[in-house]
Protein backbone atom coordinates (compact mmCIF):
# COMPACT_ATOMS: atom_id res chain seq x y z
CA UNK A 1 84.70 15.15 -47.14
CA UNK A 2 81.78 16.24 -49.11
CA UNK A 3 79.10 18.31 -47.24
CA UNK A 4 75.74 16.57 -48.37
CA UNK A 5 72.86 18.99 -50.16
CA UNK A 6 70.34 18.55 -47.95
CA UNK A 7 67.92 21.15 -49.75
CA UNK A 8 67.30 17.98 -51.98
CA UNK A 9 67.08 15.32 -50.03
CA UNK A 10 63.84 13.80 -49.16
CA UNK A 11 61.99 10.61 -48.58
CA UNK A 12 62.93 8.62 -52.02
CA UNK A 13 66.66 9.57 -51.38
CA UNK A 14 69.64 7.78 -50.06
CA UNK A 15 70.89 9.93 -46.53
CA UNK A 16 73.80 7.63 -46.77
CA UNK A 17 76.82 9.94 -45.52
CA UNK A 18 74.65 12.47 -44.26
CA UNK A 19 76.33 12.72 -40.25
CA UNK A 20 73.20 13.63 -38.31
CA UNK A 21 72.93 14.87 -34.49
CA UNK A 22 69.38 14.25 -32.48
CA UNK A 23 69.24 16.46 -29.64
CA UNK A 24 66.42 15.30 -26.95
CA UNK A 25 65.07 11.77 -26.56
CA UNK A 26 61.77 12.69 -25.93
CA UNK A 27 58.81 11.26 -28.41
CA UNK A 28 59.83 13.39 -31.42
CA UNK A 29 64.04 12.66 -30.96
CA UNK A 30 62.81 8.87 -31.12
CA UNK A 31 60.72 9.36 -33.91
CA UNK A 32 63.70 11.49 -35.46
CA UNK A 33 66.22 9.15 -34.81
CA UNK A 34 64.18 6.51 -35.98
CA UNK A 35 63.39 8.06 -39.60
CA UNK A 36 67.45 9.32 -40.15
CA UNK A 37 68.76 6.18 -39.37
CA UNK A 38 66.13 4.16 -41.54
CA UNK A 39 66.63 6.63 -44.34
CA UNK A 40 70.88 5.70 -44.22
CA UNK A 41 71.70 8.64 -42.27
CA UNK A 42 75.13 7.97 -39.93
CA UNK A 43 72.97 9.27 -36.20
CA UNK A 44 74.05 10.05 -32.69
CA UNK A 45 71.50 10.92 -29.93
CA UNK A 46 72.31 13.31 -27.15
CA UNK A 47 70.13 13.63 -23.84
CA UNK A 48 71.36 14.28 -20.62
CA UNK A 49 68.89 12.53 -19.23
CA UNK A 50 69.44 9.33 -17.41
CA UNK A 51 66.14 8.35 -17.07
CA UNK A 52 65.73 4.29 -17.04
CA UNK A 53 62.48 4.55 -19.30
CA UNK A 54 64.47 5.53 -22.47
CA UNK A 55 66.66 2.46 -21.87
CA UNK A 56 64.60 0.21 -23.97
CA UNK A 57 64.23 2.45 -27.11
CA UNK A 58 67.65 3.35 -26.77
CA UNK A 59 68.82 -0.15 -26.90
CA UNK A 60 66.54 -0.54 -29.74
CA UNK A 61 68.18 1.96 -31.73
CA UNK A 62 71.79 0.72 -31.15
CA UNK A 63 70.97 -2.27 -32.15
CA UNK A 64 69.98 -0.54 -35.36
CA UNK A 65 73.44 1.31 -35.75
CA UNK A 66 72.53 4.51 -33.86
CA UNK A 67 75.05 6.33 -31.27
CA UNK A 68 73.00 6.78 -28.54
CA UNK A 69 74.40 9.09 -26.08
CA UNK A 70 72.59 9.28 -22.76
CA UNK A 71 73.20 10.94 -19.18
CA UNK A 72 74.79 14.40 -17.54
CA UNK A 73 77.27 15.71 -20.18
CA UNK A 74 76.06 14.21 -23.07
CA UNK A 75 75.25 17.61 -24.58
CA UNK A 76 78.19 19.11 -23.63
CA UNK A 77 79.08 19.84 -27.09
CA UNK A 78 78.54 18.63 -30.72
CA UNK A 79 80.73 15.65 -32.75
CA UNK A 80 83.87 17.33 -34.68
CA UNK A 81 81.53 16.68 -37.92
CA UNK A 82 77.92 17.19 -38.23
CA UNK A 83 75.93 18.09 -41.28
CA UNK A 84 72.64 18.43 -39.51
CA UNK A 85 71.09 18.93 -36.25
CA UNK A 86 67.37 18.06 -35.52
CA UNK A 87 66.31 19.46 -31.94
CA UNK A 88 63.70 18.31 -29.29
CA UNK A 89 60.68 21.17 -29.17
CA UNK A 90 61.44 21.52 -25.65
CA UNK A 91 65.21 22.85 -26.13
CA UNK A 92 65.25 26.60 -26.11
CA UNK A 93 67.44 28.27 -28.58
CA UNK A 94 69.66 29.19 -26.29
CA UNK A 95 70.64 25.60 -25.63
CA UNK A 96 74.47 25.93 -25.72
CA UNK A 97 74.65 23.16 -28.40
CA UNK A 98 72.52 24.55 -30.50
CA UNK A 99 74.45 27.81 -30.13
CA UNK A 100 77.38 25.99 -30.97
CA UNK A 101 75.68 24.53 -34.41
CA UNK A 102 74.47 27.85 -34.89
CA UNK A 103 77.99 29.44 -34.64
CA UNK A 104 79.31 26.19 -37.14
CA UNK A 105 77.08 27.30 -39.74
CA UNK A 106 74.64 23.80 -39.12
CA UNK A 107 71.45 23.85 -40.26
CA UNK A 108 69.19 23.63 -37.24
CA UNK A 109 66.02 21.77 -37.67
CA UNK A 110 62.79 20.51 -35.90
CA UNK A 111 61.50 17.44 -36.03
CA UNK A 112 58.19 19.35 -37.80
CA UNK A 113 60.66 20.41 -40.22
CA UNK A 114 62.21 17.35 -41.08
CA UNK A 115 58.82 15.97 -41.81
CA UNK A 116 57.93 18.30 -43.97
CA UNK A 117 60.78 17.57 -45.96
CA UNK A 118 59.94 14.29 -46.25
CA UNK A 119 56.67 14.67 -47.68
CA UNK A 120 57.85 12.52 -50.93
CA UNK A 121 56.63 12.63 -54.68
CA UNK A 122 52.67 12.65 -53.93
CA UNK A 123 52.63 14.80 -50.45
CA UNK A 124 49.47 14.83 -48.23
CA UNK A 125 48.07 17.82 -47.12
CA UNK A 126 48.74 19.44 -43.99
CA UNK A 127 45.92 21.32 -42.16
CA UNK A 128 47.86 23.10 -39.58
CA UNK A 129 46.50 24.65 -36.30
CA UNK A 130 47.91 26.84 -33.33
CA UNK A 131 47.50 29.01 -30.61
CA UNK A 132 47.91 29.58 -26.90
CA UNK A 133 44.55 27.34 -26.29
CA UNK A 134 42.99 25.26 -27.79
CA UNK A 135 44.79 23.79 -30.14
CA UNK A 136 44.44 19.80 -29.23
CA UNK A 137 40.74 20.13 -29.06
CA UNK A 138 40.60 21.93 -32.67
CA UNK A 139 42.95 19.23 -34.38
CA UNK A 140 40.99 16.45 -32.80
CA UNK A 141 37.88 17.87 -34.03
CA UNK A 142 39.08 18.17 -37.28
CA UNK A 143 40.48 14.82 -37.81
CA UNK A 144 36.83 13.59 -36.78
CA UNK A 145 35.10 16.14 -39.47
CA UNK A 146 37.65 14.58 -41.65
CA UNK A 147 37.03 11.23 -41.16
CA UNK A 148 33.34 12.12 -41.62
CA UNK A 149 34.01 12.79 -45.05
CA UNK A 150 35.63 9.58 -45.64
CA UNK A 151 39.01 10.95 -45.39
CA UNK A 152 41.71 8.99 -44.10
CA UNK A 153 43.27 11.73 -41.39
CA UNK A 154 45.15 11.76 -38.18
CA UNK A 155 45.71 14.57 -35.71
CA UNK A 156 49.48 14.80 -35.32
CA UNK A 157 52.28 16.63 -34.00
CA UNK A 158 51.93 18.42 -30.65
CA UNK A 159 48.80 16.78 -29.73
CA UNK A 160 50.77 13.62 -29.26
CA UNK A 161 51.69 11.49 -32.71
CA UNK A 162 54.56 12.72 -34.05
CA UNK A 163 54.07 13.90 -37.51
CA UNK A 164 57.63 11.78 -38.93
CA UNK A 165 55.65 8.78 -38.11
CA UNK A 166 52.57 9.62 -40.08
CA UNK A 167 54.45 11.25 -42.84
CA UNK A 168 56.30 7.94 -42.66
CA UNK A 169 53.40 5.47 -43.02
CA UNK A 170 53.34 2.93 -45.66
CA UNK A 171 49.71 3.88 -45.83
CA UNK A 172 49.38 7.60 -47.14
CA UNK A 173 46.87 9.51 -45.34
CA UNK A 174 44.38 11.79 -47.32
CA UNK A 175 45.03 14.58 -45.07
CA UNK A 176 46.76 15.29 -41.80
CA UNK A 177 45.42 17.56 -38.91
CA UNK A 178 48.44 19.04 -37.23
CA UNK A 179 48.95 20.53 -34.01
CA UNK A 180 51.96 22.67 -34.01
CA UNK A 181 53.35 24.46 -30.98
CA UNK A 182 55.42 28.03 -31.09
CA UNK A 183 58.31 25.70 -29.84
CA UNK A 184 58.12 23.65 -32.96
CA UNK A 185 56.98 26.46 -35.16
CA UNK A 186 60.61 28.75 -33.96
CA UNK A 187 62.44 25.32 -35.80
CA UNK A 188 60.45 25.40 -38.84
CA UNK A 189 61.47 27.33 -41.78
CA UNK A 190 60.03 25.57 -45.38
CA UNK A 191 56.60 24.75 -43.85
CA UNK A 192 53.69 25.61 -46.64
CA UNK A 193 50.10 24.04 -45.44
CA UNK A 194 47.18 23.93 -47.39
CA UNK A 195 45.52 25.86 -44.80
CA UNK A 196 46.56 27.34 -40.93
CA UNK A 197 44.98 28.58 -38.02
CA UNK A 198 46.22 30.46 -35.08
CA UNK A 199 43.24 30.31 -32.52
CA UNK A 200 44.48 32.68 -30.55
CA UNK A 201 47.73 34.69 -28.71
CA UNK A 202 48.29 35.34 -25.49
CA UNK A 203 51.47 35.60 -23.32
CA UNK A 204 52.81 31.83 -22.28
CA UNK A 205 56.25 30.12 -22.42
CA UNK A 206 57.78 33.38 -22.27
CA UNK A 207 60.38 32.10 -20.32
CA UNK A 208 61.62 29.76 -23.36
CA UNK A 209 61.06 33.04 -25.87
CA UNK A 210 61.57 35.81 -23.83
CA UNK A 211 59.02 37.93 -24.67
CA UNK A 212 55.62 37.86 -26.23
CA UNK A 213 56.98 39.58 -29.60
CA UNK A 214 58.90 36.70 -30.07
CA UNK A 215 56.52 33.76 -29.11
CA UNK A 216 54.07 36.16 -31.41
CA UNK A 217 56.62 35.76 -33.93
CA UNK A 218 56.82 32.36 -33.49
CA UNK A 219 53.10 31.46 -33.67
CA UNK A 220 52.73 33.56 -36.68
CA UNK A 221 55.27 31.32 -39.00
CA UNK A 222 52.20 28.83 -39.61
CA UNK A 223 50.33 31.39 -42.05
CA UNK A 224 53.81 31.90 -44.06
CA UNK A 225 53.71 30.21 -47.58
CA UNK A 226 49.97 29.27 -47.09
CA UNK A 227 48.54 27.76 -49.93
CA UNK A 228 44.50 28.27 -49.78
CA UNK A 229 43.15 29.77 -46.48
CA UNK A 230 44.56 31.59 -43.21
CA UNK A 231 41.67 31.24 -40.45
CA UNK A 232 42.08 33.69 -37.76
CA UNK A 233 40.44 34.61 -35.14
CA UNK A 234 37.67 37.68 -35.33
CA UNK A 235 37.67 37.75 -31.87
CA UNK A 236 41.35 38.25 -31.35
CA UNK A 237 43.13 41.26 -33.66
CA UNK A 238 46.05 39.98 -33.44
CA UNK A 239 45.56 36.73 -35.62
CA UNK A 240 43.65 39.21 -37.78
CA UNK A 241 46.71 41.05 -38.12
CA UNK A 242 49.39 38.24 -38.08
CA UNK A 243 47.32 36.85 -41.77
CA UNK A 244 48.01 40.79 -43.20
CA UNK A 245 51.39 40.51 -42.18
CA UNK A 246 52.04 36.87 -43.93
CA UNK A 247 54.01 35.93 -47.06
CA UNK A 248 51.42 33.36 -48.69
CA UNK A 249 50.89 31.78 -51.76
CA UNK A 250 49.05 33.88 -54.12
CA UNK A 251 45.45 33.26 -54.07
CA UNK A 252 45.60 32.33 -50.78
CA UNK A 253 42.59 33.65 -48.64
CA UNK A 254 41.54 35.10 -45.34
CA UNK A 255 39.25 33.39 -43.37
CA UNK A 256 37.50 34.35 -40.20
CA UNK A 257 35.82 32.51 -37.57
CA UNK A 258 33.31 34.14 -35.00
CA UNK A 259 30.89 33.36 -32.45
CA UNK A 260 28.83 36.57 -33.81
CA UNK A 261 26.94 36.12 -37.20
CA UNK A 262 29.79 36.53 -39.95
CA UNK A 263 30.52 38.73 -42.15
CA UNK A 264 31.25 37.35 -46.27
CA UNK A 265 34.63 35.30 -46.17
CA UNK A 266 33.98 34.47 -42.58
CA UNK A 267 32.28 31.31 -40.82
CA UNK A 268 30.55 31.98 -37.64
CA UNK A 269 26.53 31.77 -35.68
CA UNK A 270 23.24 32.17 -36.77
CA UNK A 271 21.47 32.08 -33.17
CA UNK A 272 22.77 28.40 -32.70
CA UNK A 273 23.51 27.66 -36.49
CA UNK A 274 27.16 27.35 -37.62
CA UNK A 275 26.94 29.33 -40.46
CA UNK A 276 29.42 29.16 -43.47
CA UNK A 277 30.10 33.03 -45.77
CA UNK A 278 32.95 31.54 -46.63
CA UNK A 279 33.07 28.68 -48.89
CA UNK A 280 29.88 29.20 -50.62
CA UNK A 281 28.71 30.42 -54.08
CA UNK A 282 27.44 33.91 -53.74
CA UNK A 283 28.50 34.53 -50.19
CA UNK A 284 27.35 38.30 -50.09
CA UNK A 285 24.04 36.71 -50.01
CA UNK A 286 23.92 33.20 -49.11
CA UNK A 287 25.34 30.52 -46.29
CA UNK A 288 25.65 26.91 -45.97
CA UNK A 289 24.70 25.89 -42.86
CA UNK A 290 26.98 23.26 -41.53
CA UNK A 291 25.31 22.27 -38.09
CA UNK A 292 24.66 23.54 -35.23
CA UNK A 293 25.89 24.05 -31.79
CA UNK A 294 24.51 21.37 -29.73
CA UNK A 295 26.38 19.04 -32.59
CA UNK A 296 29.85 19.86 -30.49
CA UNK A 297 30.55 16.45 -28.85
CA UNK A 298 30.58 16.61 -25.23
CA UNK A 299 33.05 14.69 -22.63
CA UNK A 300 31.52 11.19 -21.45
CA UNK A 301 33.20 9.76 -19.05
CA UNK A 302 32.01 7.54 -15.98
CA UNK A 303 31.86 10.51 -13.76
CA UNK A 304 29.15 12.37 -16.35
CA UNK A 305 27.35 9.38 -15.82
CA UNK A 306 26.90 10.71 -11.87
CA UNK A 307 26.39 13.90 -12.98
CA UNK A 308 23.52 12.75 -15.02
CA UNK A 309 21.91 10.39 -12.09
CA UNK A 310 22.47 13.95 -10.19
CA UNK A 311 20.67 16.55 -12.71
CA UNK A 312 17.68 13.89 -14.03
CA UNK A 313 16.14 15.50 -17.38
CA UNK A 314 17.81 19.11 -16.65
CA UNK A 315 18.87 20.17 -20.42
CA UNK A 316 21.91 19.72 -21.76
CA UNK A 317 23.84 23.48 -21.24
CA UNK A 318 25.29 25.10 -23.63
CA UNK A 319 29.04 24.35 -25.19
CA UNK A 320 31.52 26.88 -23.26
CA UNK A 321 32.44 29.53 -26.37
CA UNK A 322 35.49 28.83 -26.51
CA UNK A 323 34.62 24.92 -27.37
CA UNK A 324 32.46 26.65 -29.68
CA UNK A 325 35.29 29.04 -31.13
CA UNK A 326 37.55 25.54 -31.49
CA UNK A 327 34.55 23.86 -33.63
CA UNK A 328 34.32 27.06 -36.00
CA UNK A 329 37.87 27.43 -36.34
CA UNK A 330 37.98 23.12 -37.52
CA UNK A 331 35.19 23.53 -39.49
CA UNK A 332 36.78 26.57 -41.66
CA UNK A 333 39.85 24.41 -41.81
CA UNK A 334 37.74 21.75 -43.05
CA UNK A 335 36.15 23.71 -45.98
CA UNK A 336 38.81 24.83 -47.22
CA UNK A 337 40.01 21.46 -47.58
CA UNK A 338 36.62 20.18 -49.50
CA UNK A 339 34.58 18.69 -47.04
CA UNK A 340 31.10 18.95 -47.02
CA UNK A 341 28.57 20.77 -45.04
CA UNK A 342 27.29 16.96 -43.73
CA UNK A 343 30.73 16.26 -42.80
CA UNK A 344 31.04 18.96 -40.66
CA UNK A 345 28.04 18.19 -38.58
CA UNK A 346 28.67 14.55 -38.53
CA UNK A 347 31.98 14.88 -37.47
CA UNK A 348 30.88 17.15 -34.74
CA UNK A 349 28.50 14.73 -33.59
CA UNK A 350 31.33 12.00 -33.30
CA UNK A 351 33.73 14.44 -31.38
CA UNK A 352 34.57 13.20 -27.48
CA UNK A 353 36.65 15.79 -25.55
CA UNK A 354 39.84 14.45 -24.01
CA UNK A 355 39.48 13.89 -20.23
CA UNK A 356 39.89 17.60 -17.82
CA UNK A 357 38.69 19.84 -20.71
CA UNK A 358 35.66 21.85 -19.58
CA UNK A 359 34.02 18.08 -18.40
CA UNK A 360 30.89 18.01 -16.20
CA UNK A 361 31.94 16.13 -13.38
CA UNK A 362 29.27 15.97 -10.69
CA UNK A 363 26.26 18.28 -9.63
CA UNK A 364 25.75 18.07 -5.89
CA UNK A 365 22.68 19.80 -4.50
CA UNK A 366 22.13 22.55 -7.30
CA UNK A 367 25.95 22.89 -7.52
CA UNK A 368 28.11 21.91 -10.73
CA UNK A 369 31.72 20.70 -10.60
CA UNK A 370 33.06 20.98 -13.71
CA UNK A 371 37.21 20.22 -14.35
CA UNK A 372 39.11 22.27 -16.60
CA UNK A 373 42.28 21.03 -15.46
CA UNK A 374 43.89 21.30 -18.67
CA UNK A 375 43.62 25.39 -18.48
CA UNK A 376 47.37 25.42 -17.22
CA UNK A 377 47.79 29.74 -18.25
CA UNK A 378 45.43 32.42 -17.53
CA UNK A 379 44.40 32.93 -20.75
CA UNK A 380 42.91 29.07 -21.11
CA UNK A 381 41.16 30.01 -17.18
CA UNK A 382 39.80 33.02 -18.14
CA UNK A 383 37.93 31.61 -21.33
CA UNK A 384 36.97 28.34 -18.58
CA UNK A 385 35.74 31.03 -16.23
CA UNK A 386 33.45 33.51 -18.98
CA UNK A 387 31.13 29.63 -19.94
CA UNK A 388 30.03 30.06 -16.64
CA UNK A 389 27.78 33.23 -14.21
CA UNK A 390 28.71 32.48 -11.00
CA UNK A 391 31.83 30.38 -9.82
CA UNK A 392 33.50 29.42 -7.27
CA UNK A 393 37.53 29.72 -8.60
CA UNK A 394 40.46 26.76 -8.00
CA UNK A 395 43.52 27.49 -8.86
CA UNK A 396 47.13 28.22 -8.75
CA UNK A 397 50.27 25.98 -9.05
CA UNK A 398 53.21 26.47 -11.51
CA UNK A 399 53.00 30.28 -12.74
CA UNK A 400 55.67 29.86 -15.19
CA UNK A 401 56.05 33.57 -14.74
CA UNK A 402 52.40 34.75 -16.18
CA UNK A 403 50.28 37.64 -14.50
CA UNK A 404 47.04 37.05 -13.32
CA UNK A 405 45.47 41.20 -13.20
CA UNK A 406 43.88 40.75 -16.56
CA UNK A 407 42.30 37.49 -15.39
CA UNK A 408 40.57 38.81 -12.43
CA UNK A 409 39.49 42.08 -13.67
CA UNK A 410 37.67 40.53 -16.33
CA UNK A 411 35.96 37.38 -14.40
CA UNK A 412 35.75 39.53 -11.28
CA UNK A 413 31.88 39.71 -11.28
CA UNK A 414 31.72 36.17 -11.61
CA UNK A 415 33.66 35.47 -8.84
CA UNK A 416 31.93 33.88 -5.86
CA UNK A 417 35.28 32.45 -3.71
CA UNK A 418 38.33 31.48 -5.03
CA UNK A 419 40.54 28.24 -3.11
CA UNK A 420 44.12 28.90 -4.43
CA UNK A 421 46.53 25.84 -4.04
CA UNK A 422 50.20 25.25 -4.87
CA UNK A 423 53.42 27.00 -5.18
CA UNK A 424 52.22 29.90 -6.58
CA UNK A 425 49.18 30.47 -5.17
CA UNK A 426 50.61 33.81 -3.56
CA UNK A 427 50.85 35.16 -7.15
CA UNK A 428 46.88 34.82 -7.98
CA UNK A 429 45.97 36.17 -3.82
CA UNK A 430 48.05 38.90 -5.18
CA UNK A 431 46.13 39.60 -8.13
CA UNK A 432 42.69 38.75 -6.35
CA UNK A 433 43.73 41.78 -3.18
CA UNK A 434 44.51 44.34 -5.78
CA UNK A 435 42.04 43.81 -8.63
CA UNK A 436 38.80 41.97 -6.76
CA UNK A 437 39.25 42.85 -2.98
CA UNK A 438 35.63 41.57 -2.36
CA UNK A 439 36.05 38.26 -3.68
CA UNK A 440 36.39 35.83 -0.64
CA UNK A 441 40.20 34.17 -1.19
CA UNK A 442 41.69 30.86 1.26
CA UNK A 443 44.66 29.56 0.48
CA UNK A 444 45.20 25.75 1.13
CA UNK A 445 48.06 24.32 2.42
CA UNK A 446 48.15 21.33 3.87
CA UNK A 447 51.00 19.78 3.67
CA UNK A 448 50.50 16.66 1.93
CA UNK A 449 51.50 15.82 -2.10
CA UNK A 450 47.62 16.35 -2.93
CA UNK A 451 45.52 18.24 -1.14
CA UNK A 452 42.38 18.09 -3.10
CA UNK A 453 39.88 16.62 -0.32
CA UNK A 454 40.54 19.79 1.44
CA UNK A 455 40.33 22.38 -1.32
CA UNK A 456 36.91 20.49 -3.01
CA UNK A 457 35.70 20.63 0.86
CA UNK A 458 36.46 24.86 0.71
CA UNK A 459 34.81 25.59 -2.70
CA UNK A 460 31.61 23.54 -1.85
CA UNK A 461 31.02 25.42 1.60
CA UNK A 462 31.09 28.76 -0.94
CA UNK A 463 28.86 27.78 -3.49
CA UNK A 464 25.25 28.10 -3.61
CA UNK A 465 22.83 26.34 -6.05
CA UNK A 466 23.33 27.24 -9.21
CA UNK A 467 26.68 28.11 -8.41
CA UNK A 468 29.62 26.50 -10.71
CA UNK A 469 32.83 25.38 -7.85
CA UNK A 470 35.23 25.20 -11.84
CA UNK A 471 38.79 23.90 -11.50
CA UNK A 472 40.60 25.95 -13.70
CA UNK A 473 43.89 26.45 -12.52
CA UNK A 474 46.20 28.81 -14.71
CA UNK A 475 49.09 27.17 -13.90
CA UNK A 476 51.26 23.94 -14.70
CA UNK A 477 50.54 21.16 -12.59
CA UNK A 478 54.10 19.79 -11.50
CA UNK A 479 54.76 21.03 -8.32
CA UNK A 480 52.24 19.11 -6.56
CA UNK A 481 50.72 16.44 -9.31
CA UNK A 482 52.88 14.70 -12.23
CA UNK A 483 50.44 16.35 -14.80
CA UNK A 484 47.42 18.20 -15.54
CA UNK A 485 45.56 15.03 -16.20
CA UNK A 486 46.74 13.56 -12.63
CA UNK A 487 45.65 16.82 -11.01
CA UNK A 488 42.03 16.30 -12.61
CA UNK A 489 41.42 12.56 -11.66
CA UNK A 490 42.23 13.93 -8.71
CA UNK A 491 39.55 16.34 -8.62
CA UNK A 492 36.89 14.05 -9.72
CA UNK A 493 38.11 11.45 -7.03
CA UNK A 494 37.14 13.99 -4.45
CA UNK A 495 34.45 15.43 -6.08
CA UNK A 496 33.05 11.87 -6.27
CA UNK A 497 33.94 11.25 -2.36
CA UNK A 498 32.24 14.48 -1.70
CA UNK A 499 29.00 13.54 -3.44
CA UNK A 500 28.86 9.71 -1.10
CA UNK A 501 29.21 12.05 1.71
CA UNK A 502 26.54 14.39 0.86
């Protein structure tokens, strides 16, 4: 049997003999499967999961002509002939069936990468975006500057659409904003955006890379084949050095983004201007100023609306940097694109932060509660910690493996108390003895599946007005909550009971 070229296949072509494996039936392995088989490809699905929600879409596809292969042993090893294998983000390389296509000489791809290859005749522009943190809020603010310019965008890919199903649209887009994580960055290998970011590096999921070279590695395959601008991070040398190190399209530029006042070719603050060196005529000289700080959208949710009943005509305070750092690094991304100084500041304007990023949640006699619950490493707490002077510290949960030392000697003057909760809450008392000894440390354990009445209770008694009590956990949220997002409503539920009781 003929092997198909795949190399030219895309989305005008017939996949019609092409024998295609989807491993994972997570979003993306739907979305996958989905595409292949309308596109004529022969498919089979393989999950070892047994878990009754896929039922329906896996019915769905069979109906369709789709093997679907679900439950314990599915994966156990590839069909006799395969021509391609597209992989769930989540699989590590050292999945034995991926091995195994490895060893068979089968092209390995992600679903990112199959996307891109089905860009078609006319393809839309990808804006691409990374990091360690950050990365959701930066796409979503630039699909809103976007939008602002009349642009019909969508932020895709990690932060939750998968990019197949925009790619896919009957619709084209103008532009997409895309979120890509190192997991799918390791499967893509043809990837060439108009522009890329990486926001920042800093050790996390080393347990599916295996060391920080290789996650580096990883995250740095966004700048390669770049067609008009790399925005890294002035900040952070490393994304500084990860653009020198990139294979780009000639004329391709380097663009910085800092929260001092930048330097020509960068974008960055005037006191509280966003200023713009970059994309201007004459930029030795002159900037465009493209808004200003207090533009950055802030969360509004009906527990803000407490906080304001709480704080009366107290100003606004100021974005946390690295909110800040996420606007400049969208609005570089932006420009490079087109879009308009106006466009930049209305799209600001329209941004609304997801739920349990940095969000006000209650002030309660001079002291703020503010959730970060989506700061699940220590590098995404430590940024959550430096917004604010004096805080009292929750945290702990999943470690995944990551250190806490740097944290604390760095946000060790801010430190009022720290209430550590969850598994590995020993790791971060650890951390605390050695590098902050003065800093008052309790450890909760109560016993129950959420103990956040008790640990909301602890940080209050430590805070004094003025004081910050900041969940910011630096660790996953599964041991004790079924995500970050549940472990936040849960902290605003007692946060909220607290305040009636106050």
């Amino acid at each position: 049997m003929t092997t198909p070229d795949l190399a030219h296949l895309g989305r005008t072509s017939s996949w019609e003999g092409v024998r295609a494996v989807v491993g994972g039936f997570g979003v993306s392995g739907f979305a996958a499967a989905d595409t292949l088989q309308h596109l004529g490809a022969d498919v089979v699905v393989l999950d070892d999961s047994a878990d009754p929600a896929l039922q329906d879409k896996a019915t769905l596809l069979e109906i369709l002509g789709v093997d679907v292969r679900l439950g314990p042993g599915s994966t156990a090893a590839l069909p006799e002939i395969v021509d391609v294998v597209v992989t769930s983000p989540g699989w590590r390389p050292s999945t034995p069936l991926l091995l195994e296509a490895v060893a068979r000489g089968i092209p390995v791809w992600g679903e990112v990468e199959l996307a891109w290859r089905l860009r078609g005749d006319n393809p839309v522009p990808w804006l691409a975006v990374t990091g360690t943190n950050g990365k959701t809020t930066t796409v979503q603010m630039l699909e809103s500057i976007l939008r602002a310019e009349g642009l019909r965008a969508m932020a895709v890919g990690n932060v939750g659409t998968p990019v197949l199903q925009a790619v896919m649209d009957p619709e084209p887009f103008d532009v997409l904003a895309v979120e890509l994580s190192s997991y799918q960055l390791h499967w893509s290998s043809s990837l060439s955006a108009e522009a890329s970011a990486v926001l920042n590096v800093a050790p996390d999921h080393l347990d599916w890379h295996g060391d920080i070279a290789a996650y580096t590695a990883d995250k740095s395959r966004i700048y390669d084949r770049a067609q008009l601008a790399c925005v890294y991070n002035v900040q952070d040398p490393t994304t500084e050095r990860l653009v020198e190190e990139a294979e780009v399209v000639e004329g391709c530029r380097a663009i910085g983004f800092t929260l001092g006042i930048p330097a020509p070719g960068m974008i960055g603050l005037v006191d509280d201007a966003i200023a713009d060196r970059a994309f201007v005529t004459g930029r030795v000289s002159n900037a465009a100023e493209l808004g200003s700080i207090w533009d950055i959208g802030r969360p509004v949710s009906a527990a803000s609306a407490v906080s304001a009943a709480s704080v009366g005509d107290t100003p606004a305070p100021t974005p946390a940097p690295h909110v800040v750092a996420n606007a400049l690094a969208a609005a570089a991304l932006a420009r490079a694109h087109g879009v308009s100084p106006r466009a930049v500041r209305d799209g600001l304007r329209a941004f609304t932060p997801d739920a349990h990023r940095i969000a006000d949640v209650d002030t309660i006699d001079g002291v703020r509660f503010i959730d970060d619950s989506k700061a699940t490493n220590p590098h995404a707490a430590l940024a959550s910690l430096r917004s604010f002077d004096h805080v009292v510290w929750i945290a702990g949960g999943l470690a995944k493996g990551a250190h806490f030392g740097d944290l604390v000697t760095s946000a060790r003057d801010r430190l009022r108390a720290a209430v550590l909760v969850g598994t590995d809450r020993s790791v971060i008392a650890e951390a605390l003895r050695r590098h902050a000894p003065e800093v008052p440390v309790v450890e909760v354990d109560t016993g129950e599946t959420d103990p956040m009445d008790r640990v909301v209770e602890v940080a209050a008694s430590f805070a004094r007005e003025g004081d910050t009590v900041l969940l910011a956990p630096g660790c996953a949220s599964m041991d004790q909550f079924r995500s970050y997002a549940a472990r936040g409503e849960s902290f605003v539920s007692s946060v909220r009971r607290l305040h009636d009781r106050s």
